[in-house]
Protein backbone atom coordinates (compact mmCIF):
# COMPACT_ATOMS: atom_id res chain seq x y z
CA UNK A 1 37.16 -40.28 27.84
CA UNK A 2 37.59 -36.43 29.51
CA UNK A 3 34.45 -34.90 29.82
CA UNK A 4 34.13 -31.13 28.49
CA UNK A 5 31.40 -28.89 27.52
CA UNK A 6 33.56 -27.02 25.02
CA UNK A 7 34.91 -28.29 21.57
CA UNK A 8 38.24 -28.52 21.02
CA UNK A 9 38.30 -24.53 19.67
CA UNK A 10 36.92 -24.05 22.85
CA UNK A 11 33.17 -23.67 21.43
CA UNK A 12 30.51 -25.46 22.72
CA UNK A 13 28.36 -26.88 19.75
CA UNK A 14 24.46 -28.90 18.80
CA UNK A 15 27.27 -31.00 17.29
CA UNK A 16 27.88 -34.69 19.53
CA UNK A 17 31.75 -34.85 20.21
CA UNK A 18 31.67 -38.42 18.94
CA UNK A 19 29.37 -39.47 16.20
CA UNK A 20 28.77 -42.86 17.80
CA UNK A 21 29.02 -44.68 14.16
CA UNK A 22 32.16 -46.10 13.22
CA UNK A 23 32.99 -45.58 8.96
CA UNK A 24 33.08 -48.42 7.24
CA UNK A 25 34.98 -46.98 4.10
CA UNK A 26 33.77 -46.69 0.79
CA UNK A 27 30.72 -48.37 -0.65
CA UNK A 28 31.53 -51.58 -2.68
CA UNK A 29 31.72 -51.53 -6.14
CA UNK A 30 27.85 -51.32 -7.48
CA UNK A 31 26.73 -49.25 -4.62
CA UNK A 32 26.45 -45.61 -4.23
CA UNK A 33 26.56 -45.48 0.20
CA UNK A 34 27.01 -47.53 3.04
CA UNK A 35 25.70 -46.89 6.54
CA UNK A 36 28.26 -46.49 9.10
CA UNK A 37 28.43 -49.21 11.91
CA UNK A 38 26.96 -48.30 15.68
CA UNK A 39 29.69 -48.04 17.76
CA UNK A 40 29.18 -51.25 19.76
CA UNK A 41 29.07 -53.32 16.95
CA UNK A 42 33.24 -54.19 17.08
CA UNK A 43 34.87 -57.50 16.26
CA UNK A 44 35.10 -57.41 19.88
CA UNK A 45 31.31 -57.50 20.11
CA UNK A 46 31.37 -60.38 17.49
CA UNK A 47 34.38 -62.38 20.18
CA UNK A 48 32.19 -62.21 22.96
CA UNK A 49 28.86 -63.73 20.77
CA UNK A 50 31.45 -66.44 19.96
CA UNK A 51 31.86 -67.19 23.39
CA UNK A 52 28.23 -67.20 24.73
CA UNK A 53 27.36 -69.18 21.45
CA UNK A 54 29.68 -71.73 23.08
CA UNK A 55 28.25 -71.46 26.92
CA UNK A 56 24.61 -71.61 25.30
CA UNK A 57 25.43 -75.21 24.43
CA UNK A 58 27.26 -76.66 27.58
CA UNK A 59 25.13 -79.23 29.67
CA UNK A 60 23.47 -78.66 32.66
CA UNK A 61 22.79 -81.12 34.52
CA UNK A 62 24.78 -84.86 34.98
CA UNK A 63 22.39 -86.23 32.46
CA UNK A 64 23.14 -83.94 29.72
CA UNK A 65 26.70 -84.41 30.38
CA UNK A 66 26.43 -88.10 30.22
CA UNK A 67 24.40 -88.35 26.86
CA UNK A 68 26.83 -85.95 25.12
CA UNK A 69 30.25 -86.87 26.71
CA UNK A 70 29.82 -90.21 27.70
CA UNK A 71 30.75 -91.74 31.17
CA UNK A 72 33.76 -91.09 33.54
CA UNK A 73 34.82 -93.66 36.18
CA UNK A 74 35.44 -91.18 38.42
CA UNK A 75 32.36 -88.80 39.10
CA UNK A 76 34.03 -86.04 40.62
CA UNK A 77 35.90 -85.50 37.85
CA UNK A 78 32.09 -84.88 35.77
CA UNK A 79 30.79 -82.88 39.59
CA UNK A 80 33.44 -80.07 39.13
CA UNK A 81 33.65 -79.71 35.38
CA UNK A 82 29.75 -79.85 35.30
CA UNK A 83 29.79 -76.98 38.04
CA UNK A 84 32.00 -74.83 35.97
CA UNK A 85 29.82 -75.35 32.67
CA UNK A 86 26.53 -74.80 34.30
CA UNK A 87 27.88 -71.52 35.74
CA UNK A 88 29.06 -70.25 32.09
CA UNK A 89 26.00 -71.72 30.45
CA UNK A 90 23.74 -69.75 32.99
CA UNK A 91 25.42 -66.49 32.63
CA UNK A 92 25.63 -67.39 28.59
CA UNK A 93 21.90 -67.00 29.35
CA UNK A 94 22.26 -64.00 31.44
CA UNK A 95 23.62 -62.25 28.51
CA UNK A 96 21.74 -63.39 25.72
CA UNK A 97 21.28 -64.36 22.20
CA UNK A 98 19.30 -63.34 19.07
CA UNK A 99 17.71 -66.88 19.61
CA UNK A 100 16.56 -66.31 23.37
CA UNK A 101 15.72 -62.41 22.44
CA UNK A 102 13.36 -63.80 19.67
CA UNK A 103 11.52 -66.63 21.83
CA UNK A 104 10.74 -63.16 24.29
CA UNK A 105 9.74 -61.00 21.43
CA UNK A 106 7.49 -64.20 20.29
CA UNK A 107 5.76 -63.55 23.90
CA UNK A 108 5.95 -59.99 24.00
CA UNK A 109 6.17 -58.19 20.85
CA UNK A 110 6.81 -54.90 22.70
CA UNK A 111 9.67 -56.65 24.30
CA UNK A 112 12.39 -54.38 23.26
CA UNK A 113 10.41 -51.18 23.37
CA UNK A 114 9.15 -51.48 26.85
CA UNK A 115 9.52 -48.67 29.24
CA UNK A 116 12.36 -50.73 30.70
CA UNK A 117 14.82 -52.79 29.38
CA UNK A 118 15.09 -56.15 29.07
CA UNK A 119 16.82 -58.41 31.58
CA UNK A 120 19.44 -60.17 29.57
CA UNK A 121 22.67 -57.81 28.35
CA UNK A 122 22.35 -58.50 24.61
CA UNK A 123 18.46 -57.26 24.83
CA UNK A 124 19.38 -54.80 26.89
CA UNK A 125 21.64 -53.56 24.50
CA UNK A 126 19.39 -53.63 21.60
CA UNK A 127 16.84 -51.44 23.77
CA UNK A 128 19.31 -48.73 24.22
CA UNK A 129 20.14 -48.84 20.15
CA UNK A 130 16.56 -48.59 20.23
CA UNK A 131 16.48 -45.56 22.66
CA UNK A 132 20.17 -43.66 21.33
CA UNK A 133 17.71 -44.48 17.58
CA UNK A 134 14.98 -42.12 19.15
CA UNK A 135 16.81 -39.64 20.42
CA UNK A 136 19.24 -38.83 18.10
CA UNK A 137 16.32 -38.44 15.56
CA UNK A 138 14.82 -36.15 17.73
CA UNK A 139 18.08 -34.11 17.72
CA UNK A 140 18.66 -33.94 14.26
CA UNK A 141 14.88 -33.31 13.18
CA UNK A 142 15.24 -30.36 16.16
CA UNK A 143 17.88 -28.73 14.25
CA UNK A 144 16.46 -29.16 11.14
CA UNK A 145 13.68 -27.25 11.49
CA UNK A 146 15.22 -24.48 14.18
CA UNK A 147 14.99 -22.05 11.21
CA UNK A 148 11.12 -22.19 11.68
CA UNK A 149 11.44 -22.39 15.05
CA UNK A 150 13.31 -19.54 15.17
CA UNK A 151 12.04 -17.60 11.97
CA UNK A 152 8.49 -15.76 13.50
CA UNK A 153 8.19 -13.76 16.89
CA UNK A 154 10.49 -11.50 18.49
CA UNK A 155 14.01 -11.22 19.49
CA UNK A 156 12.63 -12.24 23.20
CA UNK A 157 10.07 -14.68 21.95
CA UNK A 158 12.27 -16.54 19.62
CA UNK A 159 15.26 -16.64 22.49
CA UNK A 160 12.81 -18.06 25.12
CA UNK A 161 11.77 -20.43 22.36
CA UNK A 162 15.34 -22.02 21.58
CA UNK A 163 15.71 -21.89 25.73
CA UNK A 164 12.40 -24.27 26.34
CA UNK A 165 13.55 -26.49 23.48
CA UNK A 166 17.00 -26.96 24.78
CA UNK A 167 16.54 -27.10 28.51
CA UNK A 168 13.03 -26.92 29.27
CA UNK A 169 10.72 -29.75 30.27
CA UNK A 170 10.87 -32.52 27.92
CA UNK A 171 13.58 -30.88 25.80
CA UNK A 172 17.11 -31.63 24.05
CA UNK A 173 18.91 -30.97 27.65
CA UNK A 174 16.59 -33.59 29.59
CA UNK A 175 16.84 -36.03 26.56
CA UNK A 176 20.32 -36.03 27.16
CA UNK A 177 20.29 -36.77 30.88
CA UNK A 178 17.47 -39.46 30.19
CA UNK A 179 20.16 -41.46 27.94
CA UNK A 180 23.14 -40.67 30.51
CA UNK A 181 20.87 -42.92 32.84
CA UNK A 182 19.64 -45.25 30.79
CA UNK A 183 23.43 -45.71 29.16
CA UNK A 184 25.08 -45.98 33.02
CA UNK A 185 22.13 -48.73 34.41
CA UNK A 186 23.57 -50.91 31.23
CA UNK A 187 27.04 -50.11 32.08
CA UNK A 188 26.65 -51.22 35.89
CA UNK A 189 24.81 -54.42 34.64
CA UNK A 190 27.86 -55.02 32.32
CA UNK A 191 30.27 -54.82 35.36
CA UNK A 192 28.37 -56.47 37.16
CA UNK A 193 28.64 -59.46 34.37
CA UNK A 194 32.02 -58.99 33.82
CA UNK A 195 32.33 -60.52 37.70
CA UNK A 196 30.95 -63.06 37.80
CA UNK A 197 31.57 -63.93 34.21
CA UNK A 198 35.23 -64.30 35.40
CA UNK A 199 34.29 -66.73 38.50
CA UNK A 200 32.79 -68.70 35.91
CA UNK A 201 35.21 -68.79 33.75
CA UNK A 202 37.87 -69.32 36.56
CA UNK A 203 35.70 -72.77 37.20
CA UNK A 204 36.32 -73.99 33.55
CA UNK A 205 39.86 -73.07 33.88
CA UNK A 206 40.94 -74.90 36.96
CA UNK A 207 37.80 -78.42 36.30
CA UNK A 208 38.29 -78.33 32.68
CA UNK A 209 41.75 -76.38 31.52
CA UNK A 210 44.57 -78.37 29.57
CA UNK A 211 46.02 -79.81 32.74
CA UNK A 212 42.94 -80.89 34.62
CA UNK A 213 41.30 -84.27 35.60
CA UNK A 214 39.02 -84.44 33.11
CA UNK A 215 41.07 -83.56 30.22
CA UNK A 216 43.48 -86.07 31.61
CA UNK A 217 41.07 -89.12 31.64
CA UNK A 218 39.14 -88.40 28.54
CA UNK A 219 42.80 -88.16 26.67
CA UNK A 220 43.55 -91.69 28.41
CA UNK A 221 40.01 -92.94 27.57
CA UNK A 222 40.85 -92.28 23.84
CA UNK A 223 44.00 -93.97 23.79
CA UNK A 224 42.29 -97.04 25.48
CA UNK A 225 39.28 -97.09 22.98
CA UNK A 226 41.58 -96.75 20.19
CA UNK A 227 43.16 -100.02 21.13
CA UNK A 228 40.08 -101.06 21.39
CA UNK A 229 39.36 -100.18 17.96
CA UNK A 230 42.42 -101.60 16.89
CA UNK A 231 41.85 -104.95 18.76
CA UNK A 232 38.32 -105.74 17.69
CA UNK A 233 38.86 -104.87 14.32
CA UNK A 234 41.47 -106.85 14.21
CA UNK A 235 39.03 -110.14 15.43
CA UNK A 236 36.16 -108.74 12.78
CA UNK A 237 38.37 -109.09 9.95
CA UNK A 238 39.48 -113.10 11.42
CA UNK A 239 36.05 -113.67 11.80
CA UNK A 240 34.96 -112.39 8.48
CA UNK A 241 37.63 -114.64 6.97
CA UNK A 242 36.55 -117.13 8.05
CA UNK A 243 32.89 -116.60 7.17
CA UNK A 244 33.56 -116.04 3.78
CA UNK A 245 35.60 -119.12 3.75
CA UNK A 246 32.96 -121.22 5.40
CA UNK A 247 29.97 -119.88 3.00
CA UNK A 248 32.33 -120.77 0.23
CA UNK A 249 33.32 -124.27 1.37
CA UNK A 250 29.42 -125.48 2.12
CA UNK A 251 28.69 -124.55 -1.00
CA UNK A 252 31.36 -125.94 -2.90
CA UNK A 253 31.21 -129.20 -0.87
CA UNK A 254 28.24 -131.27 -1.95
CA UNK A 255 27.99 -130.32 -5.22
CA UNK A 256 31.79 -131.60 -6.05
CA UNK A 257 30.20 -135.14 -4.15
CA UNK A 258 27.29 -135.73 -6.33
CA UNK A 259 28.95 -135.23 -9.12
CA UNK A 260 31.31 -137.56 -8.23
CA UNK A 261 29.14 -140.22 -7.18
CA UNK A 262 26.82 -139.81 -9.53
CA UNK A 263 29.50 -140.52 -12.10
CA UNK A 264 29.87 -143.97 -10.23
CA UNK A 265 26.53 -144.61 -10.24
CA UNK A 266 26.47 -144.77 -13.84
CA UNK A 267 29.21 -147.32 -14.25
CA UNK A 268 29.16 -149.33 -10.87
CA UNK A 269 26.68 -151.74 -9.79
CA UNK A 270 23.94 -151.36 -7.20
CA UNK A 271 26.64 -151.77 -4.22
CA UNK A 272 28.48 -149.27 -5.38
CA UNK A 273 25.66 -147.37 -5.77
CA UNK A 274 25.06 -147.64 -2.27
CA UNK A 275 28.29 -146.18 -1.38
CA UNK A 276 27.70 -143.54 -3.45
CA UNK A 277 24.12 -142.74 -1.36
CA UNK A 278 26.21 -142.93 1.85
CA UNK A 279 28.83 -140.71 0.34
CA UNK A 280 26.03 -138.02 -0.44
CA UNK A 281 24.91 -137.97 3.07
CA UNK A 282 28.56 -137.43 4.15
CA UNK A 283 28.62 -134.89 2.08
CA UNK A 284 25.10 -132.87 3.34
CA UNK A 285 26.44 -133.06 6.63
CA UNK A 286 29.85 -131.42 6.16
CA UNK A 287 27.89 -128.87 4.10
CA UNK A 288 25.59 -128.53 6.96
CA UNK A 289 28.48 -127.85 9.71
CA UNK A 290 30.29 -125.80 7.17
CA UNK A 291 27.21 -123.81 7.06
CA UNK A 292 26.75 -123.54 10.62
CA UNK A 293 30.46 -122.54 11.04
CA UNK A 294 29.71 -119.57 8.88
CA UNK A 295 26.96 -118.94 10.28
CA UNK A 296 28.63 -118.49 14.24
CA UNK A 297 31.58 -116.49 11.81
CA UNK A 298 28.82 -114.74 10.65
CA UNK A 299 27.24 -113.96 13.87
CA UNK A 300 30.85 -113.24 15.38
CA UNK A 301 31.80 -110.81 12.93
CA UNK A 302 28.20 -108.68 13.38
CA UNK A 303 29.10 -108.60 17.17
CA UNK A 304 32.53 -107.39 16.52
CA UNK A 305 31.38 -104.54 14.15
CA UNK A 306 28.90 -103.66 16.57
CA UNK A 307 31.32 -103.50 19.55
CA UNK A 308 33.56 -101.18 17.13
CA UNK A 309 30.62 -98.94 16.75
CA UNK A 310 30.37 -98.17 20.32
CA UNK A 311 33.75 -97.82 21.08
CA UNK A 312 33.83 -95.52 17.94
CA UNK A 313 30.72 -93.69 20.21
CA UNK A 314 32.35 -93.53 22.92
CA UNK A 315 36.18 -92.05 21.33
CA UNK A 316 33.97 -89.59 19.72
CA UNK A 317 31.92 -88.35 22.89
CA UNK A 318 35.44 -87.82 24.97
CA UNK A 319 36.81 -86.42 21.62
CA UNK A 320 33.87 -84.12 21.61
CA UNK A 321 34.59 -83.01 25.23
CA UNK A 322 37.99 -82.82 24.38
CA UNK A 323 37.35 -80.19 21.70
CA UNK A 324 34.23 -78.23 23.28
CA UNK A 325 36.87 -77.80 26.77
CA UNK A 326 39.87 -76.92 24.37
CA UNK A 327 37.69 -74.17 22.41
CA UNK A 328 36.34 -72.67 25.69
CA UNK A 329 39.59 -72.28 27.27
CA UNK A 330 41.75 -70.47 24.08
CA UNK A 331 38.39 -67.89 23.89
CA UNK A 332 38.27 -67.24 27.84
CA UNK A 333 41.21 -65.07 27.08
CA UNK A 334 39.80 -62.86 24.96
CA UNK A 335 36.38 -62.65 26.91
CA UNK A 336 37.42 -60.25 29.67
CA UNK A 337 39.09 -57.57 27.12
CA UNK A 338 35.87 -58.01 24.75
CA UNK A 339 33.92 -56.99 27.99
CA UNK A 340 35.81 -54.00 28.64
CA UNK A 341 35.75 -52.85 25.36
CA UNK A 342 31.94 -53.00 24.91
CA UNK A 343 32.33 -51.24 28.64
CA UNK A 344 34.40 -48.82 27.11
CA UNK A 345 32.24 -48.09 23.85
CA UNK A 346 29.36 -47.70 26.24
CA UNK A 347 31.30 -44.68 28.11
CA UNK A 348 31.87 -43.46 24.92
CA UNK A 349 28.04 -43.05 23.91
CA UNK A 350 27.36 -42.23 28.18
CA UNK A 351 29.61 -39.54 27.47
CA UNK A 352 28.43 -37.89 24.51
CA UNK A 353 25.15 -37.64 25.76
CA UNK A 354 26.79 -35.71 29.27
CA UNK A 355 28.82 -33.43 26.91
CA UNK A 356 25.65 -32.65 25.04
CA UNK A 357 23.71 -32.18 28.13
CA UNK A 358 26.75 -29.41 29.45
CA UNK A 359 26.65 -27.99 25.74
CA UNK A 360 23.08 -27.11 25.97
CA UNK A 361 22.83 -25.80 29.49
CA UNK A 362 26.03 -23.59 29.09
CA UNK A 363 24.18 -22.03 25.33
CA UNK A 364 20.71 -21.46 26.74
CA UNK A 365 22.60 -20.57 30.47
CA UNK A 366 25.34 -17.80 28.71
CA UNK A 367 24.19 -16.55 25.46
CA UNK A 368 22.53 -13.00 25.24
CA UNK A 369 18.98 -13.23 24.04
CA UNK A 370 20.51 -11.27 20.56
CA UNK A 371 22.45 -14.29 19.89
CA UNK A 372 20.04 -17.09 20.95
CA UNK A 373 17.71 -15.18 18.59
CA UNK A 374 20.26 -15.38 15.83
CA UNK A 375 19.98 -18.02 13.63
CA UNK A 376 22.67 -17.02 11.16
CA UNK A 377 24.83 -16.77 14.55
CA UNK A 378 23.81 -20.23 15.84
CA UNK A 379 24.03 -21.65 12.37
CA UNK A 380 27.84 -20.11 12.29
CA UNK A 381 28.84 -20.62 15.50
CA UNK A 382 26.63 -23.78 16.84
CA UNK A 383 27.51 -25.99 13.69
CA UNK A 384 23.58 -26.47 13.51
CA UNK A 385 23.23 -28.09 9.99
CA UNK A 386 26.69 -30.01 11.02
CA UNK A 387 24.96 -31.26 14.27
CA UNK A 388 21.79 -32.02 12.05
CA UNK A 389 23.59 -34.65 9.83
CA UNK A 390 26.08 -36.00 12.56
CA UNK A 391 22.74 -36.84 14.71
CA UNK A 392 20.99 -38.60 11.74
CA UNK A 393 24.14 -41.05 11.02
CA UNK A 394 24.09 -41.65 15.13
CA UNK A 395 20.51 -42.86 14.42
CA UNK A 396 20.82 -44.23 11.17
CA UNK A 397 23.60 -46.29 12.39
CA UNK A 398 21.58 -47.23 15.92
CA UNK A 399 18.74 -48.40 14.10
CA UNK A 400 20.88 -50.60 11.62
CA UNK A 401 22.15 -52.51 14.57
CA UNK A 402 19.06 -52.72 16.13
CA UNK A 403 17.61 -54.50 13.43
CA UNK A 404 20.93 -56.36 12.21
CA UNK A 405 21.07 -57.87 16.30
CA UNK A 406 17.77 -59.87 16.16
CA UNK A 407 19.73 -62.02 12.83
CA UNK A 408 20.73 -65.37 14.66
CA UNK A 409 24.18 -65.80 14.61
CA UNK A 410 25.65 -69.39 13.29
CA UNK A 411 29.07 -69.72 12.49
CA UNK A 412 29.48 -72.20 9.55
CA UNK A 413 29.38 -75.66 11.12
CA UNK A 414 28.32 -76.18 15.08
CA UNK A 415 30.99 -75.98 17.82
CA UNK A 416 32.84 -79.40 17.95
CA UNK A 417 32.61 -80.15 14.43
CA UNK A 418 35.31 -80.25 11.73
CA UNK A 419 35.11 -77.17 9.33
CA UNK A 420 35.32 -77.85 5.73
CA UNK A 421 38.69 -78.00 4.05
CA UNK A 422 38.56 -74.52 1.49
CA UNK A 423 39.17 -76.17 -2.11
C-alpha cells in the first residue's frame, strides 16, 4: 500500500483512506442493516483457523501417538513424524484459539484489555480489534462534536483549539502513532510466525507427506489387517457353524433316544428293557460331548470376534493417521498465503493509521488560523461528517469481530471423521 498524506484530489482529509470494514452487501431479507466485516476477518482468516484447529489436536509426546495411532514396528518412523507434529501443535498453540483465549480470560478477565497484548497471535489480534474499537470511536465522536468545539471563542482560540485536539498531547495525531505501533509489534510477531510456521510445516512434509515412511507402513499395515479381517472372519463364521450345529444336535439327540426306547419298554420284556436303560446312557453322553463341542465352538467363535475387533482397532488407528497426515498436508498449502494475507490486511489498517497521522500534522502544520477556525471550511473541505461515519463503521465493525472471535470454532464433525452424506 503507497503511503500519502493527500487524497486522491490531492486533499488531505479527517476521512481514513481505507475504512478498514469490508461490505457485506445487502441485509437479508427481514432485516433492515448489516454491519460490515473488520478487515481481518477474510476466508483467509477462516483457512488458517482450519489449520491450527488441526495442529491443536496432533500428539505430543510417543504416548499420545501410540494411544491414538497405534504401534509402528519401526520407531523412527513414529520419532520423526512425532517431531514434526509436536512442532505444528506447539506453534498451533503459539497462535491460538477461541478455546485457549477463553481458559486465559477464565484467569484473567482483563486478559484482552491489558496494557499489553496477549502472547498468542489470535489474542493478540483480538486486543488490537479491541484497541482500532477505541480509537476509531474516539475519532468519530471527535468530529462529531467539532462544531462545539469549534462554535465559542475566537478566531485564535478556536484555531489553537482544533491544533491541541489534533496534534497535541494525547490527541487524534498521537492516537494515530499509538496504533501504528501497536499494529507493527503484531505484524513483526506475525513474521516472525510465519518462519517458523514453515519449518514446521516443512517437518510434516518430508516425516509425514504422501511419500514418506510412515504413510508407507500404515498403508501396508491396513492391507495386512484387512486380511486379517478377512481371515478371521472367515474362521468365526466355521466356528459359528459349527456351534449352532452342535447346540442343535445335543439337543435333538436324547430326546429322539427316549422316545425310542421308551416305546420298547412298553412292548419288550425286562431284558429289553435293560437295553433300552443302556441305550439312554449312550445317548446322555453323546448329548454331553455334543454339548461340549459347542461349547469349545462357542468359545472359538467369541475369540475370533474378539480378535476381529482389534484388528478392526488397529485398521482404524492407521486409517486415522492416514487421514489426520493427508488433511494436514493438502491445507499446508494454503497456510503460508493465508499468513500473508492477514500480514497484508494488517499493513492495510498500519497504514491508515500513518496516513491519518500525516493528514493531521500537515492540517494543524499548514492551514491559516482563518481556516482552522472555519468550520463550514473544514466541514467542506475536511469531509468532517464523512470522516465521522467512516470512523464509526471502522469501530462498529472492530468491535463485531472482537466479540464474534471469542465464539469457539467447530467445524461440523471432528477432524478424521466421516462428514454426513447431504440427503
Amino acid at each position: 500500500m503507497s503511503i500519502s498524506n493527500l487524497t486522491t484530489s490531492g486533499q488531505p482529509t479527517f476521512a481514513p483512506a481505507s475504512t478498514l470494514s469490508i461490505p457485506t452487501g445487502p441485509p437479508p431479507q427481514g432485516k433492515s442493516q448489516v454491519s460490515d466485516q473488520f478487515i481481518v476477518f477474510t476466508d483467509s482468516w477462516l483457512k488458517l483457523q482450519t489449520y491450527i484447529q488441526q495442529g491443536l489436536k496432533l500428539p505430543i509426546n510417543q504416548g499420545e501417538f501410540t494411544t491414538k495411532y497405534g504401534e509402528f514396528a519401526s520407531k523412527s518412523v513414529i520419532t520423526n513424524c512425532l517431531d514434526g507434529m509436536k512442532s505444528v501443535n506447539e506453534l498451533s498453540n503459539l497462535f491460538g484459539a477461541p478455546k485457549t483465549i477463553k481458559e486465559e480470560i477464565a484467569k484473567n478477565s482483563s486478559y484482552l484489555t491489558m496494557k499489553t497484548p496477549p502472547s498468542e497471535i489470535y489474542g493478540h489480534m483480538i486486543w488490537l480489534a479491541n484497541q482500532v474499537e477505541n480509537s476509531a470511536s474516539t475519532f468519530s465522536y471527535t468530529f462529531q462534536v467539532l462544531d462545539q468545539i469549534l462554535g465559542t471563542g475566537t478566531e485564535a482560540e478556536r484555531a489553537a483549539n482544533l491544533k491541541t485536539i489534533l496534534t497535541g498531547p494525547g490527541g487524534l495525531c498521537s492516537t494515530a502513532d499509538e496504533m501504528k505501533v501497536k499494529t507493527q509489534k503484531l505484524i513483526s510477531n506475525v513474521i516472525d510466525f510465519s518462519g517458523k510456521f514453515d519449518i514446521a510445516n516443512d517437518k510434516i512434509i518430508t516425516y509425514g507427506g504422501q511419500s514418506s515412511d510412515i504413510i508407507a507402513q500404515a498403508n501396508q499395515a491396513i492391507g495386512q489387517l484387512d486380511s486379517s479381517i478377512t481371515s478371521t472372519q472367515k474362521s468365526a463364521n466355521e466356528a459359528y457353524s459349527k456351534w449352532i450345529a452342535f447346540t442343535i444336535s445335543a439337543a435333538a439327540a436324547p430326546i429322539g433316544i427316549l422316545i425310542i426306547t421308551g416305546g420298547l419298554c412298553l412292548i419288550f420284556p425286562p431284558a429289553a428293557a435293560v437295553i433300552a436303560v443302556v441305550g439312554v446312557a449312550a445317548a446322555s453322553a453323546a448329548a454331553v460331548g455334543l454339548a461340549l463341542a459347542a461349547g469349545a465352538a462357542n468359545k472359538n467363535y467369541n475369540n475370533l470376534l474378539g480378535e476381529i475387533q482389534k484388528f478392526n482397532k488397529q485398521k482404524q488407528q492407521k486409517v486415522l493417521l492416514t487421514t489426520d497426515l493427508k488433511g494436514l498436508n493438502l491445507n499446508i498449502d494454503m497456510v503460508a498465503p493465508s499468513l500473508r494475507t492477514f500480514k497484508t490486511n494488517l499493513e492495510e489498517i498500519n497504514g491508515v493509521w500513518t496516513t491519518m497521522s500525516m493528514n493531521l500534522a500537515y492540517i494543524a502544520n499548514n492551514y491559516t488560523e482563518a481556516q482552522l477556525a472555519d468550520l463550514q471550511f473544514l466541514q467542506q473541505k475536511l469531509r468532517i461528517m464523512d470522516a465521522q461515519s467512516k470512523w464509526q463503521k471502522i469501530a462498529d465493525s472492530a468491535r463485531n469481530f472482537t466479540q464474534n472471535s471469542l465464539v469457539s470454532y467447530s467445524t461440523a464433525v471432528d477432524f478424521g471423521q466421516n462428514a454426513p452424506v447431504a440427503a
